[in-house]
N, C-alpha and C. Protein backbone atom coordinates (compact mmCIF):
# COMPACT_ATOMS: atom_id res chain seq x y z
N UNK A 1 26.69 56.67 85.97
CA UNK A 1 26.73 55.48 85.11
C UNK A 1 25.97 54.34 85.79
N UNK A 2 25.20 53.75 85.21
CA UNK A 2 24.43 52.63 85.97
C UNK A 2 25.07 51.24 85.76
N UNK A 3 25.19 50.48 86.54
CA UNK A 3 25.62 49.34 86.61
C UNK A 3 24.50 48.46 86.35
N UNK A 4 25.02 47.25 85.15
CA UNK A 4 24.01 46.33 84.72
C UNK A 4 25.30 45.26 85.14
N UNK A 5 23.98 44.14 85.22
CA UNK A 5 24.50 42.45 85.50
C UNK A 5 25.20 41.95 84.03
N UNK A 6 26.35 41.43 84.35
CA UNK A 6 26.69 40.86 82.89
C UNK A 6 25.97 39.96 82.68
N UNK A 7 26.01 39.48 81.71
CA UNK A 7 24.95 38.97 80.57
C UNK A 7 25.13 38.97 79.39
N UNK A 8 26.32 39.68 79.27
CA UNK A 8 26.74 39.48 77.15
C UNK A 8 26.87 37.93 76.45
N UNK A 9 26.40 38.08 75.82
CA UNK A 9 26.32 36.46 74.87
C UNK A 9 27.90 36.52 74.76
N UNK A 10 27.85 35.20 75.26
CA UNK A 10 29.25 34.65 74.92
C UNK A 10 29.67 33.35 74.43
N UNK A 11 30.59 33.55 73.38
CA UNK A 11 31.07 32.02 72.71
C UNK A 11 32.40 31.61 73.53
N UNK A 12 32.15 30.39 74.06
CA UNK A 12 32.73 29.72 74.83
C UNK A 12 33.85 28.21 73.88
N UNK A 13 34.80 28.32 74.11
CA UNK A 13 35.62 27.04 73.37
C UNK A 13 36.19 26.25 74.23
N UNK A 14 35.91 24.97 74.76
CA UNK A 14 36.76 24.44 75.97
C UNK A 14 37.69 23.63 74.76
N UNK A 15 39.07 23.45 75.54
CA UNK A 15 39.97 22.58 74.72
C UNK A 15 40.99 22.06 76.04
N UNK A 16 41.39 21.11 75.77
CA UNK A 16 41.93 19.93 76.78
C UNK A 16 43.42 19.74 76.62
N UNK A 17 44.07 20.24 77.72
CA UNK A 17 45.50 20.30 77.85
C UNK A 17 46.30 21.35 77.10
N UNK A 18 45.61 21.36 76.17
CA UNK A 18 46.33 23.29 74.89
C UNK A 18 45.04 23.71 74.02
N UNK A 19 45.47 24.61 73.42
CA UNK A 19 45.02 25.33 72.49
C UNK A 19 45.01 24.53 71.48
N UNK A 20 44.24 24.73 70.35
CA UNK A 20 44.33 24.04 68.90
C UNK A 20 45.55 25.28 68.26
N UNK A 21 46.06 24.72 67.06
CA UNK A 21 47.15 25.46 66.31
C UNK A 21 46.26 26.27 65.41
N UNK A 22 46.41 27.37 64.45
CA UNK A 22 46.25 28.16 63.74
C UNK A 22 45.11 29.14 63.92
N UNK A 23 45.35 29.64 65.51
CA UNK A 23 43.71 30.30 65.98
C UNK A 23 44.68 32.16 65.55
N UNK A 24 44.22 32.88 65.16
CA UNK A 24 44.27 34.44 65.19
C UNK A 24 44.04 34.99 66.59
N UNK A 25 45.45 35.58 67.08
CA UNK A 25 45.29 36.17 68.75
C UNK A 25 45.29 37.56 68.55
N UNK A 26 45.69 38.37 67.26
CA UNK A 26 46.30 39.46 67.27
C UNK A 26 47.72 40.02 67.88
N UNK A 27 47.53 41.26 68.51
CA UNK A 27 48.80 41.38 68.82
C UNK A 27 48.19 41.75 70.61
N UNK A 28 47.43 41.32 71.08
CA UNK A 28 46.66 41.98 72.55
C UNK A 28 45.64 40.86 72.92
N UNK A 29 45.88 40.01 73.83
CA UNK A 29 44.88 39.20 74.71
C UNK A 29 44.76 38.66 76.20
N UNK A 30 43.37 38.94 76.85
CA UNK A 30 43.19 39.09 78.20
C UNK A 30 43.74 37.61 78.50
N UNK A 31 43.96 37.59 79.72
CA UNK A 31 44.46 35.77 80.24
C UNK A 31 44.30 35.72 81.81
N UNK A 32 43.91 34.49 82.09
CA UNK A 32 43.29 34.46 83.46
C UNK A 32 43.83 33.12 83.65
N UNK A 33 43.97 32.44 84.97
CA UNK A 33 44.27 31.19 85.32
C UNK A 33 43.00 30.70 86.58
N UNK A 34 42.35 29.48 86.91
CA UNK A 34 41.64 28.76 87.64
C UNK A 34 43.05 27.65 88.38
N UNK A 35 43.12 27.79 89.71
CA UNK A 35 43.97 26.62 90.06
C UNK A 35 43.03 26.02 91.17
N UNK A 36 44.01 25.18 91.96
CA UNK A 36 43.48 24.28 92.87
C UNK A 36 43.18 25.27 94.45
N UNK A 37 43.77 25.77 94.43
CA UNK A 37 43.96 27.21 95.47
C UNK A 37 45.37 27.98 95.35
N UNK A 38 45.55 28.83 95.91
CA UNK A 38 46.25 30.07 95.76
C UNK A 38 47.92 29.70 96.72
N UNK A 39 48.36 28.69 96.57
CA UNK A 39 49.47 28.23 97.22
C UNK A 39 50.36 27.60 95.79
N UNK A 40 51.30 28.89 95.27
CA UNK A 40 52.36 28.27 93.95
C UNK A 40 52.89 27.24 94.35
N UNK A 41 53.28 26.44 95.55
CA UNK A 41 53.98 25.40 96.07
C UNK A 41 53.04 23.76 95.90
N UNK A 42 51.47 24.32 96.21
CA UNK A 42 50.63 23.21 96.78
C UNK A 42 49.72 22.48 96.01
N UNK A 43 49.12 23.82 95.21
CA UNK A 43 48.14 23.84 94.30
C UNK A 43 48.23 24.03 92.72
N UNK A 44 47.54 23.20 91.96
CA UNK A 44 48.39 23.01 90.84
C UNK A 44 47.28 24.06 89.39
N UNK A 45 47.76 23.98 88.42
CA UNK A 45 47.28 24.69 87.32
C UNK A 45 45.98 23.93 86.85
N UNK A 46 44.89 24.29 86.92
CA UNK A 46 44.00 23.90 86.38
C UNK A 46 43.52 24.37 84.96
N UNK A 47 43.20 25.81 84.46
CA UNK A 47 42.00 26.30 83.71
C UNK A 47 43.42 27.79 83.05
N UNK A 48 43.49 27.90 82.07
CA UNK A 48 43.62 28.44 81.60
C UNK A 48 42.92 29.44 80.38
N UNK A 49 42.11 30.67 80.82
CA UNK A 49 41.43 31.05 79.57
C UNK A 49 41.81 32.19 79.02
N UNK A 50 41.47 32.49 78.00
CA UNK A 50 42.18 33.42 77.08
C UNK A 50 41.47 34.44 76.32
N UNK A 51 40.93 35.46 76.27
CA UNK A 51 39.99 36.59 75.10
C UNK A 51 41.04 37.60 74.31
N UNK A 52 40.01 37.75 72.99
CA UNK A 52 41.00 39.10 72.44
C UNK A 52 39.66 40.56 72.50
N UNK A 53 38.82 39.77 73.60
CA UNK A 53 37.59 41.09 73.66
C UNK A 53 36.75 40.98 72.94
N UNK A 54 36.47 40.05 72.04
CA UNK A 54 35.61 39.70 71.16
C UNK A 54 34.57 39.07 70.82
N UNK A 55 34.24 38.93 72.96
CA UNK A 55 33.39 38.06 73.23
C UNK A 55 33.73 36.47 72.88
N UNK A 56 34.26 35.81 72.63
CA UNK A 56 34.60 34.41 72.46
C UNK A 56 35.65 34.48 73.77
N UNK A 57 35.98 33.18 73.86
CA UNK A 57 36.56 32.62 75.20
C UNK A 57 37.09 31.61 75.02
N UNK A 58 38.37 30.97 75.10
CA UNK A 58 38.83 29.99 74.89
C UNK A 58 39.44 29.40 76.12
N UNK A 59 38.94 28.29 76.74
CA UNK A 59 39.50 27.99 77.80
C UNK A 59 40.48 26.43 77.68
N UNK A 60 41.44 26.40 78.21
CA UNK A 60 42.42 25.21 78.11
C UNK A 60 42.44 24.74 79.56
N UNK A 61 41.66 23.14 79.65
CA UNK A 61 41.38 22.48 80.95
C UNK A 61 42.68 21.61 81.13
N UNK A 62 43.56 21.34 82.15
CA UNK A 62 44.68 20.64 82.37
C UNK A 62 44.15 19.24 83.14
N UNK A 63 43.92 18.55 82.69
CA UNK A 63 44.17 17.02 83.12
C UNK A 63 44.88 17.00 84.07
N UNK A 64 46.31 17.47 84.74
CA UNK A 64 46.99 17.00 85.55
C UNK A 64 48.11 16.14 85.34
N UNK A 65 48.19 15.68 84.19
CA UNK A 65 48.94 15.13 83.73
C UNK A 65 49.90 15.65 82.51
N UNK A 66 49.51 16.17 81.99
CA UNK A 66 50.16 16.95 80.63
C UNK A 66 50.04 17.89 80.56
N UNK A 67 51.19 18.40 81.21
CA UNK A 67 51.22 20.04 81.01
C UNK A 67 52.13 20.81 79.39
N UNK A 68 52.44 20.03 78.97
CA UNK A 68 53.39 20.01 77.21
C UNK A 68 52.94 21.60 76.62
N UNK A 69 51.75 21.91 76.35
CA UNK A 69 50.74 22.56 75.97
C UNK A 69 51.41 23.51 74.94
N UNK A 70 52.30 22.79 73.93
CA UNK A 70 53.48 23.96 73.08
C UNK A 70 52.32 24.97 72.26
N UNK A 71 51.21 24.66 71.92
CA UNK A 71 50.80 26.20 71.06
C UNK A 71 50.25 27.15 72.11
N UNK A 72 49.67 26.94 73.95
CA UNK A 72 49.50 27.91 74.59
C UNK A 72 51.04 28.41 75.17
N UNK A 73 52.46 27.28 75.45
CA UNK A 73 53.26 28.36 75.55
C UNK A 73 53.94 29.20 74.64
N UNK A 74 53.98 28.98 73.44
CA UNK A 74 54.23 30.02 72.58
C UNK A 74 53.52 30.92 72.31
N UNK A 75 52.33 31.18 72.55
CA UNK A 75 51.06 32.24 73.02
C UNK A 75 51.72 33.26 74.09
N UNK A 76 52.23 32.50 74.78
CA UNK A 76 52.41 33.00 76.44
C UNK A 76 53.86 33.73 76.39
N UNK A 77 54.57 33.35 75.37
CA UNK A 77 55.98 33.80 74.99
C UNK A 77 55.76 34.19 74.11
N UNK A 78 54.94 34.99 73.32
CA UNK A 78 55.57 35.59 71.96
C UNK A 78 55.68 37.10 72.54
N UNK A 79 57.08 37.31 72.26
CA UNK A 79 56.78 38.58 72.25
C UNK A 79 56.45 39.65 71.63
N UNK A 80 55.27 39.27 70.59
CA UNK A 80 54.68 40.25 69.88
C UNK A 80 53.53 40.63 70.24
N UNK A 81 53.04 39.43 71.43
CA UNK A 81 51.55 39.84 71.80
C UNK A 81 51.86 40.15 73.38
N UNK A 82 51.19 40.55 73.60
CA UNK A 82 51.03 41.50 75.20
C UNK A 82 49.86 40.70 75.82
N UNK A 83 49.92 39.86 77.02
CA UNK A 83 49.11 39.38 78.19
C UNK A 83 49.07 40.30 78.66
N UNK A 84 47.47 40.14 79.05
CA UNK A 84 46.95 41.15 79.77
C UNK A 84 46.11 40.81 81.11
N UNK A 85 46.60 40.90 82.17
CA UNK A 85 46.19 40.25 83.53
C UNK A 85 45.60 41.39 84.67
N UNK A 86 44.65 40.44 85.12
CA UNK A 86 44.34 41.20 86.49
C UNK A 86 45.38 40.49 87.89
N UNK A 87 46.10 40.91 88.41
CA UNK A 87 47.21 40.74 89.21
C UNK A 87 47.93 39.21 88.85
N UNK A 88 48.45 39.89 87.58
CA UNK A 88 49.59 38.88 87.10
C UNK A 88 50.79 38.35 87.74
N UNK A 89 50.83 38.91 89.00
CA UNK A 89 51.44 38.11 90.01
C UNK A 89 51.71 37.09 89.99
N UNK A 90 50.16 36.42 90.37
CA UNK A 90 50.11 34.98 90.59
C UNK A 90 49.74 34.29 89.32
N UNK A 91 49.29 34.54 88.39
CA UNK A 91 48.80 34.28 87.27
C UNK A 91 50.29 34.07 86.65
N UNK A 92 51.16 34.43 86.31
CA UNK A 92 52.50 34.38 85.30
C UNK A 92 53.39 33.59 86.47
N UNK A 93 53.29 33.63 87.79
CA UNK A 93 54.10 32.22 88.43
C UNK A 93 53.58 30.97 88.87
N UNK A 94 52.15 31.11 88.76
CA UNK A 94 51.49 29.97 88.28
C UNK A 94 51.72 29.00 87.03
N UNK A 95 51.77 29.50 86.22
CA UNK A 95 52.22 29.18 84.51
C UNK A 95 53.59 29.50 84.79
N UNK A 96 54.36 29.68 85.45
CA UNK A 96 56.02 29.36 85.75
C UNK A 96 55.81 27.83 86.09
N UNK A 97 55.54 27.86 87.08
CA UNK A 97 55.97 26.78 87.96
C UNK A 97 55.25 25.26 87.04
N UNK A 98 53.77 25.33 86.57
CA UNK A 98 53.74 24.42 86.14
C UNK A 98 53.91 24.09 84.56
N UNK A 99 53.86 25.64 83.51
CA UNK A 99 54.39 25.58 82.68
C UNK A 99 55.84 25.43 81.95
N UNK A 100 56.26 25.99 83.14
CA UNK A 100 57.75 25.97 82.96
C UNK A 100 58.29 27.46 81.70
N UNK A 101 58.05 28.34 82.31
CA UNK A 101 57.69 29.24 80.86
C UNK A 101 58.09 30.85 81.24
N UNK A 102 58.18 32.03 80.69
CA UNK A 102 58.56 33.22 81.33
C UNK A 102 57.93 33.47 80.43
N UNK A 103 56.45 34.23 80.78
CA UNK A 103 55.66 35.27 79.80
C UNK A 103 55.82 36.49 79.89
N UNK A 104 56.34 37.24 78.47
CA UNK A 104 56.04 38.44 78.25
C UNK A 104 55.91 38.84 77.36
N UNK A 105 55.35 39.71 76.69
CA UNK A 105 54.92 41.13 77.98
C UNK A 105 54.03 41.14 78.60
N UNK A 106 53.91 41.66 79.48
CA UNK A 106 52.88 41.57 80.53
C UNK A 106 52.39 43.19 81.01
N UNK A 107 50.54 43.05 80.86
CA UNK A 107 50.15 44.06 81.28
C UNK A 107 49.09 43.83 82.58
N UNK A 108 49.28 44.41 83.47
CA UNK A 108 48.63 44.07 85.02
C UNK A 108 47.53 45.19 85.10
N UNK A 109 46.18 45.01 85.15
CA UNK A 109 45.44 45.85 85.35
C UNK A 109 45.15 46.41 86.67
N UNK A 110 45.44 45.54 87.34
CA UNK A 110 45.38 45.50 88.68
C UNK A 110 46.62 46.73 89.58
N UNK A 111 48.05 46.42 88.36
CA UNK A 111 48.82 47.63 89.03
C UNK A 111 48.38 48.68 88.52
N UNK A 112 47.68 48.78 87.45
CA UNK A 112 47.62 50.11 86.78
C UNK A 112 46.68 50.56 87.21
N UNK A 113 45.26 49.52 88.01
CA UNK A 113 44.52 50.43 89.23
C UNK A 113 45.16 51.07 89.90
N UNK A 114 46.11 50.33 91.15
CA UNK A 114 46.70 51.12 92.31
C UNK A 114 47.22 52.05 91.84
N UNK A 115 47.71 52.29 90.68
CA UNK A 115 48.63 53.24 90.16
C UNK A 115 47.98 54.69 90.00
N UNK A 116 46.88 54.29 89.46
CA UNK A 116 46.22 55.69 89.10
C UNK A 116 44.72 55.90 89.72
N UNK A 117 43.98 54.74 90.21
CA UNK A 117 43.37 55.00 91.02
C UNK A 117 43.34 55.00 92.36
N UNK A 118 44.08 56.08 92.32
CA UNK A 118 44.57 56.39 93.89
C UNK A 118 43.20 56.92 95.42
N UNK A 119 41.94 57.07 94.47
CA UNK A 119 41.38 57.80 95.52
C UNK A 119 40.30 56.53 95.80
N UNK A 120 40.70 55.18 95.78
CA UNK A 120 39.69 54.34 96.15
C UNK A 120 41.01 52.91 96.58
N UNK A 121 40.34 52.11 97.74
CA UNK A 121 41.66 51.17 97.72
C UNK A 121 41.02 49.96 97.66
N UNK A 122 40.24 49.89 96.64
CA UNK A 122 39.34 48.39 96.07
C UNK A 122 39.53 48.56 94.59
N UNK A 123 40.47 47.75 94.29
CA UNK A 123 41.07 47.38 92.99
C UNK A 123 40.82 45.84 92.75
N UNK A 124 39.85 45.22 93.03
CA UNK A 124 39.74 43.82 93.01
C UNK A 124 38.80 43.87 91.70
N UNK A 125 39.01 42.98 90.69
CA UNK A 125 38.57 42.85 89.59
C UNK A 125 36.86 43.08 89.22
N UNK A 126 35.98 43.03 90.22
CA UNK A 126 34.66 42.67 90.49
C UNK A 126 34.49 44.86 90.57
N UNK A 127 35.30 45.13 91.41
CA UNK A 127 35.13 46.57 91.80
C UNK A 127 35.57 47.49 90.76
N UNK A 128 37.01 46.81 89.56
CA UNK A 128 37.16 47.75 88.92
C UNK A 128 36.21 47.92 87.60
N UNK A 129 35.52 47.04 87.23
CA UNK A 129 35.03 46.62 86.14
C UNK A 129 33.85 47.45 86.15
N UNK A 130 33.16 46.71 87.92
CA UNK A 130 32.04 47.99 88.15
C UNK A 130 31.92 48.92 87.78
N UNK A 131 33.35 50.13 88.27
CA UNK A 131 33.44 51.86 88.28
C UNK A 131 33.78 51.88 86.61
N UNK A 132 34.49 51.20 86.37
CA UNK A 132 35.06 51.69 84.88
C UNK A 132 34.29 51.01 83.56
N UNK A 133 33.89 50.28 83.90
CA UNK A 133 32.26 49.87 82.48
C UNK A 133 30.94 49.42 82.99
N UNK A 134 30.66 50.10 84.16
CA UNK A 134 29.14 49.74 84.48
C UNK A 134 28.99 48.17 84.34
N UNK A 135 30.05 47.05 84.73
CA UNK A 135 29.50 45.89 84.70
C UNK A 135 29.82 44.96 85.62
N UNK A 136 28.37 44.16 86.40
CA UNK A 136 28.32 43.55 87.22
C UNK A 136 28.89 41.84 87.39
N UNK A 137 29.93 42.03 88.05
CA UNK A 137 30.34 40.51 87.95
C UNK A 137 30.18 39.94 89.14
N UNK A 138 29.71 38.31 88.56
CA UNK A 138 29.37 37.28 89.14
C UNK A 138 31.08 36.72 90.04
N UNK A 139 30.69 36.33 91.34
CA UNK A 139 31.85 35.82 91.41
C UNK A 139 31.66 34.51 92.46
N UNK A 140 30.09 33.80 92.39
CA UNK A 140 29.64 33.00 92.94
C UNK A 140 30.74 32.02 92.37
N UNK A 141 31.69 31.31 91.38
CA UNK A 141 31.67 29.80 91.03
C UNK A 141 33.69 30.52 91.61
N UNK A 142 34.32 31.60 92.09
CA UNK A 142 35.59 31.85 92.44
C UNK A 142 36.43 30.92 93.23
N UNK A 143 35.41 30.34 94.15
CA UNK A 143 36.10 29.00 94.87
C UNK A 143 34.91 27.64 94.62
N UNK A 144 35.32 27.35 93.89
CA UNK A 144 34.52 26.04 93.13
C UNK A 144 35.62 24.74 93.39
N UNK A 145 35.28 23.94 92.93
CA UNK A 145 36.77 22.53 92.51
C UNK A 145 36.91 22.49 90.77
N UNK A 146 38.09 23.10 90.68
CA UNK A 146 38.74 23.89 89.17
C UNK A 146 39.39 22.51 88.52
N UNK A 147 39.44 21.77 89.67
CA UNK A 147 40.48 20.55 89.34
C UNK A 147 39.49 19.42 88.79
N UNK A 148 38.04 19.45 89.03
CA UNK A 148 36.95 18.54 88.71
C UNK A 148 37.36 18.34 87.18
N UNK A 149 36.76 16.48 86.60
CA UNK A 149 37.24 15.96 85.78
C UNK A 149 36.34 17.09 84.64
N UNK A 150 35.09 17.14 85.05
CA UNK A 150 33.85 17.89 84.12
C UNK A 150 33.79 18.95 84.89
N UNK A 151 34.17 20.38 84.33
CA UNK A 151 33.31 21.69 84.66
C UNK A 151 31.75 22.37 84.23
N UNK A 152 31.30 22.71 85.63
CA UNK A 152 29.86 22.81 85.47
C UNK A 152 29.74 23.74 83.92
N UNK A 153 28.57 24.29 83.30
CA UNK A 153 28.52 25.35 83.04
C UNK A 153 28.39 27.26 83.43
N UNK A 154 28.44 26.76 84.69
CA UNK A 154 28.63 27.92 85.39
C UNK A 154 29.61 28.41 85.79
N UNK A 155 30.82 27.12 85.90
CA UNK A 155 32.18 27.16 86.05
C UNK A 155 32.80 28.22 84.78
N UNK A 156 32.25 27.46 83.48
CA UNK A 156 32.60 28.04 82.61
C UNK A 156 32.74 29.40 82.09
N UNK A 157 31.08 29.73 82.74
CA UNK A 157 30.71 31.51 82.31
C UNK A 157 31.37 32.06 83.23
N UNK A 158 31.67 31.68 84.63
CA UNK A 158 32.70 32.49 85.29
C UNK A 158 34.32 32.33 85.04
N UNK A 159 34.91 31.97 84.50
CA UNK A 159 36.26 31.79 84.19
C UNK A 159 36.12 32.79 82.44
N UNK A 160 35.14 32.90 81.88
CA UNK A 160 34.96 33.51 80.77
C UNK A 160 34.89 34.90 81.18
N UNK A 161 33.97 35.13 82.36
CA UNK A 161 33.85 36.60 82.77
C UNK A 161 34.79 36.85 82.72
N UNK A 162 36.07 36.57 83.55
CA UNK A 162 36.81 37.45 84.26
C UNK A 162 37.95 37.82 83.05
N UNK A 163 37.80 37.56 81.58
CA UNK A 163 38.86 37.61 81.10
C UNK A 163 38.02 38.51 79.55
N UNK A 164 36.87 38.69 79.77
CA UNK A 164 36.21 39.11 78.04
C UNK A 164 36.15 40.78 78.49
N UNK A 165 36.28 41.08 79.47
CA UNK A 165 36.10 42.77 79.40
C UNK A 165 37.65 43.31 80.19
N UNK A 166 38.65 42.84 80.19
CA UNK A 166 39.88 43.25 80.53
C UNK A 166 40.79 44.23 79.26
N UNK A 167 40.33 43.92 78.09
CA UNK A 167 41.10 44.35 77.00
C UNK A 167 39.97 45.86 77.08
N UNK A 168 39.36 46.49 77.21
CA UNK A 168 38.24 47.45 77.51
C UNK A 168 38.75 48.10 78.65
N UNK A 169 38.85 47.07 79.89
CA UNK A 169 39.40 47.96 81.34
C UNK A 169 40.56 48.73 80.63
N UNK A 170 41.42 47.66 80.33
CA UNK A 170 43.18 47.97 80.36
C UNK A 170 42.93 49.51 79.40
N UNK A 171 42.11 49.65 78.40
CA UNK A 171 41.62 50.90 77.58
C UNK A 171 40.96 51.94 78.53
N UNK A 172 40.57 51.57 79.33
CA UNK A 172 40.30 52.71 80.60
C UNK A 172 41.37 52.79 80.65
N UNK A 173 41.95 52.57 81.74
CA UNK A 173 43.46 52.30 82.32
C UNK A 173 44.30 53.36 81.62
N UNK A 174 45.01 53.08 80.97
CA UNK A 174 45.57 53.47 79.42
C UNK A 174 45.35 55.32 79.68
N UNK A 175 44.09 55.11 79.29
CA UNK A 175 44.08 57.02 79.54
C UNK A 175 44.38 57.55 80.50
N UNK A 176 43.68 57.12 81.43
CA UNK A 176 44.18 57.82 82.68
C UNK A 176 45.45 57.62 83.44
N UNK A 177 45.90 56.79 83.03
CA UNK A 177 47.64 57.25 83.26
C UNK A 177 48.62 57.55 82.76
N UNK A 178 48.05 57.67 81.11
CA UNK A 178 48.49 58.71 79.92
C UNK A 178 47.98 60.25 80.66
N UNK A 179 47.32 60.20 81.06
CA UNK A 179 46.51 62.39 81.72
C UNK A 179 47.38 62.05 82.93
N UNK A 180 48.00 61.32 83.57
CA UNK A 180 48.47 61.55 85.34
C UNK A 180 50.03 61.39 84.85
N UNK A 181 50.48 60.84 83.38
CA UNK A 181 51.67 60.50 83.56
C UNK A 181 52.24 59.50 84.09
N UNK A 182 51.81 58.68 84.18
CA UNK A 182 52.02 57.57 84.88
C UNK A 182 51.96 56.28 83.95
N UNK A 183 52.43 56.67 82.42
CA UNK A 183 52.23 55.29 81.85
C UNK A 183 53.95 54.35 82.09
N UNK A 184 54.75 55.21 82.20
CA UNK A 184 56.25 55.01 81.92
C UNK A 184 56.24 53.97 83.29
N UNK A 185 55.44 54.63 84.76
CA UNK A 185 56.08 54.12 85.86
C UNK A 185 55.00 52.45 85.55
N UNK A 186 53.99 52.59 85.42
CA UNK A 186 53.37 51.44 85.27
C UNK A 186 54.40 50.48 83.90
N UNK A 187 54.74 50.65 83.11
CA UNK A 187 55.40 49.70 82.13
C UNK A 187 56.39 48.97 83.35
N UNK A 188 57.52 49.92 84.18
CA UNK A 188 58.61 49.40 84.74
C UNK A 188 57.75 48.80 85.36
N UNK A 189 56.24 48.68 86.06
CA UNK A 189 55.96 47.58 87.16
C UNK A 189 55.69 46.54 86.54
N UNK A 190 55.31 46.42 85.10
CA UNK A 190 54.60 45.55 84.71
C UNK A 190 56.19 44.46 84.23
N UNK A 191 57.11 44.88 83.84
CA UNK A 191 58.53 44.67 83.62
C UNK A 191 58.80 44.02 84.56
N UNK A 192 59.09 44.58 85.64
CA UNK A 192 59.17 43.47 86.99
C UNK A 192 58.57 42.38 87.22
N UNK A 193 57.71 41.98 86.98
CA UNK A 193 56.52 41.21 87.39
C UNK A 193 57.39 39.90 86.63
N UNK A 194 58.59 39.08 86.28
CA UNK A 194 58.51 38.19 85.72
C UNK A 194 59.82 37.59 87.05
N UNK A 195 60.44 39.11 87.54
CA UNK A 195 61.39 38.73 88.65
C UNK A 195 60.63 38.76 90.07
N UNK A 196 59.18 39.36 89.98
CA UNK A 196 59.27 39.42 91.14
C UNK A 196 58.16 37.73 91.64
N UNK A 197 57.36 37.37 90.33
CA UNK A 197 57.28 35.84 90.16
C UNK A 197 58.34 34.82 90.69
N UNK A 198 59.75 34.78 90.38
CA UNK A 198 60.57 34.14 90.82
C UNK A 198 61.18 34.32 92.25
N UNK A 199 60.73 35.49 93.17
CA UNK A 199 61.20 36.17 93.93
C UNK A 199 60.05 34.86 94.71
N UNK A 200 58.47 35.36 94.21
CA UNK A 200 57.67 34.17 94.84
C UNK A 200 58.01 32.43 94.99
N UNK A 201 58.25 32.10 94.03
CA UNK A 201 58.64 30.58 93.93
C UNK A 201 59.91 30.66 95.06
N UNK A 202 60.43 31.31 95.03
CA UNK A 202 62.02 31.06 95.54
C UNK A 202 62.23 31.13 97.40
N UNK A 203 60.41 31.64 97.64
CA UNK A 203 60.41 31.81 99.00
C UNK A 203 60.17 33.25 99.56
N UNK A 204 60.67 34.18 98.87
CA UNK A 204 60.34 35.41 99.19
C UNK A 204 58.44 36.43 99.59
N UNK A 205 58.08 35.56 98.84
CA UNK A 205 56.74 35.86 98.79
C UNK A 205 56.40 37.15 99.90
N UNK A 206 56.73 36.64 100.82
CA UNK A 206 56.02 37.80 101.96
C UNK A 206 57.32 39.03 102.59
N UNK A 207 58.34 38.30 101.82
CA UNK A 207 59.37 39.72 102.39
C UNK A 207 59.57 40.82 101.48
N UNK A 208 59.50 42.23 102.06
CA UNK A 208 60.01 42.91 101.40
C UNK A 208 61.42 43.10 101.25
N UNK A 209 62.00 43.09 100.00
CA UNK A 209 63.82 43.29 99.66
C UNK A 209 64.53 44.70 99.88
N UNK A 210 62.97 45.30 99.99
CA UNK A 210 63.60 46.50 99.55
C UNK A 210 63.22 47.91 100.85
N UNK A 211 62.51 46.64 101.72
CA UNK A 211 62.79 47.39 103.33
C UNK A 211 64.00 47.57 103.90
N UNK A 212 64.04 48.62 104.53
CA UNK A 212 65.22 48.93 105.51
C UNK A 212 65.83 47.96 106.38
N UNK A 213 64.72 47.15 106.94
CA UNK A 213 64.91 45.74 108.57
C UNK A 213 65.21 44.85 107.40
């Protein structure tokens, strides 16, 4: 399979502090978060963007001040639609802490790498996208300033990447741990993921609970 540079035309929507009301999500959409850095305690919610794979992109920029954002958290809580994350980890206790919010359902592409792609141990979003749709991602703008009043346009196409070909991965995904059997154990991880968010906020972050010491 040859790997090409992304480059798909993409429609881009920036919107400021939420979503507009009466947008069509379906019942399945990718979701990604931009913060200040990777500390749930330190660093705060910046960039929220959102795809249903359809090439459009909707991104919600946070001011810092108004986090209210009632039509993206009822997005984020319905439970009729399924988020779909690359290590929703930090992504769903990120949007804890400053949304104030418990999203589900939640699908982690990232566990359902480790899960079934067992014979490679580079599951980082850039690597899976590579092997599983021949496509090359940019990840020059990953540590940028997310918190800036104006985002570049380059800011933009990278916060768009990382979220328009996830509904496609997660469809890789999907099969091959439907053929290994492994869809049942991936649901229970993806299930967890809203306690083990709170496990993070609460301090636990780096211990395991479920070691012996």
């Amino acid at each position: 399979m040859s790997t090409e540079t992304y480059a798909k035309a993409v429609e881009i929507h920036l919107h400021q502090n939420d979503l507009p009301a009466g947008l069509d999500w379906g019942d399945t959409i990718a979701v990604d978060t931009e913060t200040q850095g990777l500390s749930l305690i330190r660093d705060r919610l910046c960039v929220v963007q959102i795809s249903t794979g359809d090439g459009v992109c909707h991104l919600v920029q946070f001011s810092g001040d108004d986090f209210s954002a009632p039509n993206l958290k009822a997005l984020m809580t319905d439970p009729n639609v399924t988020k779909v994350f690359h290590y929703a980890r930090f992504d769903v206790s990120m949007m804890k802490q400053w949304l104030d919010i418990t999203i589900h359902p939640i699908y982690c592409t990232k566990i359902a790498s480790k899960l079934i792609r067992t014979y490679t141990d580079r599951h980082g979003l850039k690597d899976v996208t590579r092997e599983l749709l021949g496509i090359e991602l940019s990840k020059q703008q990953q540590s940028s300033d997310w918190a800036a009043q104006t985002l570049s346009q380059d800011q933009l196409d990278y916060a768009a990447s990382d979220v328009l070909n996830l509904l496609m991965i997660k469809h890789k995904l999907d099969i091959m741990l439907a053929r290994e059997g492994r869809t049942l154990l991936a649901q229970s991880c993806f299930d967890f993921l809203g306690t083990r968010g709170d496990l993070d906020l609460m301090g636990w972050s780096e211990v395991d609970i479920f070691s012996h010491s």
